[in-house]
Protein backbone atom coordinates (compact mmCIF):
# COMPACT_ATOMS: atom_id res chain seq x y z
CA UNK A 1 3.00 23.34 -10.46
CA UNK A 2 4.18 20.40 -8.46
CA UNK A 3 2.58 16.94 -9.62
CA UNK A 4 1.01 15.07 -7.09
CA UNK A 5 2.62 11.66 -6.32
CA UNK A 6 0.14 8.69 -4.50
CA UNK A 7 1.57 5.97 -2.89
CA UNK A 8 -0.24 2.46 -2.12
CA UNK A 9 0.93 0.53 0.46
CA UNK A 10 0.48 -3.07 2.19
CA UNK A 11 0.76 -2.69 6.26
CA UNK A 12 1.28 -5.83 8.03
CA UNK A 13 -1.29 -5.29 11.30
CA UNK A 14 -0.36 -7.26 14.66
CA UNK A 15 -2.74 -10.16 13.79
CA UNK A 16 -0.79 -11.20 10.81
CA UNK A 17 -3.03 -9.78 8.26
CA UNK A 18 -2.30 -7.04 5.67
CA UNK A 19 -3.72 -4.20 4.93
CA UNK A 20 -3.81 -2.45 1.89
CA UNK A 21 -4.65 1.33 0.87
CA UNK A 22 -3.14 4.64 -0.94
CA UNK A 23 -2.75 7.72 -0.20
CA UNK A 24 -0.49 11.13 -1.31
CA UNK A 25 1.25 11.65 2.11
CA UNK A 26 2.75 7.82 3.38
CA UNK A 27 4.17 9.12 6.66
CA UNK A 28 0.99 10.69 7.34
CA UNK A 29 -1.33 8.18 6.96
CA UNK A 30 0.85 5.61 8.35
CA UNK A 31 0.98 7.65 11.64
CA UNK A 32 -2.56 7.62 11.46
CA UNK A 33 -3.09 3.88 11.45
CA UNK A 34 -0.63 3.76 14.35
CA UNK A 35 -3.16 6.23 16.21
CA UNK A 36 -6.25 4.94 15.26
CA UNK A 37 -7.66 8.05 14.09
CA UNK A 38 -11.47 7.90 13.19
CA UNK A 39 -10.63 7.29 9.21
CA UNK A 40 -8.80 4.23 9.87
CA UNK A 41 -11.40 1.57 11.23
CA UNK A 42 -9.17 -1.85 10.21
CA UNK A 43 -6.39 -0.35 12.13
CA UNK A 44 -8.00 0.87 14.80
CA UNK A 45 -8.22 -2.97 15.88
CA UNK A 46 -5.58 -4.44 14.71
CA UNK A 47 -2.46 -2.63 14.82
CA UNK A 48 0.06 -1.54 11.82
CA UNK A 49 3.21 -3.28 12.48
CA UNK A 50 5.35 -1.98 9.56
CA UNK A 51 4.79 -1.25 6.21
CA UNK A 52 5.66 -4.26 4.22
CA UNK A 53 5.68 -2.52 1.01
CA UNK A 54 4.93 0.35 -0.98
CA UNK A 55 4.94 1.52 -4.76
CA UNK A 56 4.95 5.36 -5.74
CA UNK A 57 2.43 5.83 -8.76
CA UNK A 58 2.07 9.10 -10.71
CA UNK A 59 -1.64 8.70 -11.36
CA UNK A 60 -4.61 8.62 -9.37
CA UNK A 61 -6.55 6.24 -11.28
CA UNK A 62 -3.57 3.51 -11.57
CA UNK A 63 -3.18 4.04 -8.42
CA UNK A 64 -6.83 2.89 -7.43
CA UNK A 65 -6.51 0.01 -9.78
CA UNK A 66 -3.72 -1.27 -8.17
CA UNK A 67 -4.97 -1.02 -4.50
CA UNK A 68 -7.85 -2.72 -5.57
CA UNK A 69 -6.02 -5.25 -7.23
CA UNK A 70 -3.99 -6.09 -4.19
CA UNK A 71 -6.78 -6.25 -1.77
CA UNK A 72 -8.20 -9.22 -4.57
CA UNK A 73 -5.12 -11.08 -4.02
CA UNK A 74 -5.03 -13.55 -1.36
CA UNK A 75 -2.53 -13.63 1.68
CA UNK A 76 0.12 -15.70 0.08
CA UNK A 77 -0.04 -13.77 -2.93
CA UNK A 78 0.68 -10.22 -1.29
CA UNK A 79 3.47 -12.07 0.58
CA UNK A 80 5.20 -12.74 -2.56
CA UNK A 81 4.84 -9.17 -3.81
CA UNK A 82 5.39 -7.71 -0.77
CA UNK A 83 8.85 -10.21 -1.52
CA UNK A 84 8.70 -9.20 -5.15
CA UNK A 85 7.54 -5.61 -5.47
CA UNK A 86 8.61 -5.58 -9.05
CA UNK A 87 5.99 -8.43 -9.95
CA UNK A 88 3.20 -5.64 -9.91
CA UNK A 89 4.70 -3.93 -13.12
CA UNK A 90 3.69 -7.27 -14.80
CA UNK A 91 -0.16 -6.60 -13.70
CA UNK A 92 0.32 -2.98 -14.26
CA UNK A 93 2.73 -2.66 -17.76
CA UNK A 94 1.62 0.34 -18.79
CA UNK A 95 1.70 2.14 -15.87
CA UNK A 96 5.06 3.98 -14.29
CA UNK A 97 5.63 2.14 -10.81
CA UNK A 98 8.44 2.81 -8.79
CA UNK A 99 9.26 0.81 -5.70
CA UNK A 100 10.50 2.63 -2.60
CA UNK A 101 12.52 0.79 -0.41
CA UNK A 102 10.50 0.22 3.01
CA UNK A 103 10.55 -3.27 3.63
C-alpha cells in the first residue's frame, strides 16, 4: 500500500500577500488556485504568483499543525522561512520535514 504524502505550501498571490494551505496532490491544487475553482475563495481574488515554498510531511496531523502554524506567523516571518525552509524543523523537531525545492 502506497503511503500518502501531504504537502503544505506558501503561494505568493499578485497583491503581495501569501497564502498558505496543504494538500496531497501540489500540482493539482496549485492549478486550481491559478483557475479559481469554487474551493479556492482567497485565490479566486488575488492571484497565485508562484509557490514560494513548500515542505513534504508524512503525516496528516503534522501536517495541519504546521499550516496552521504558518498562517499565525506574520508576513515578515513567512518571508524568512519561505528564505529559510529548514527553520520549520526547529518548530516542528519531531516531525520528518523534507523541503522540496520550488522556490
Amino acid at each position: 500500500m502506497k503511503k500518502t504524502s501531504y504537502f503544505v505550501y506558501i503561494l505568493l498571490c499578485n497583491n503581495g500577500s501569501y497564502y498558505t494551505g496543504y494538500t496531497t496532490e501540489l500540482s493539482r491544487r496549485y492549478q486550481e488556485h491559478l483557475q479559481g475553482t469554487i474551493k479556492c475563495k482567497y485565490t479566486r481574488s488575488f492571484k497565485p504568483v508562484n509557490i514560494a515554498q513548500s515542505w513534504q510531511i508524512d503525516e496528516k496531523g503534522t501536517a495541519l499543525q504546521i499550516e496552521k502554524f504558518i498562517k499565525k506567523l506574520s508576513k515578515v516571518q513567512k518571508q524568512q522561512l519561505i528564505l529559510f525552509p529548514n527553520k520549520l524543523k526547529i518548530y516542528f523537531a519531531k516531525a520528518r520535514v523534507f523541503t522540496p525545492c520550488l522556490s
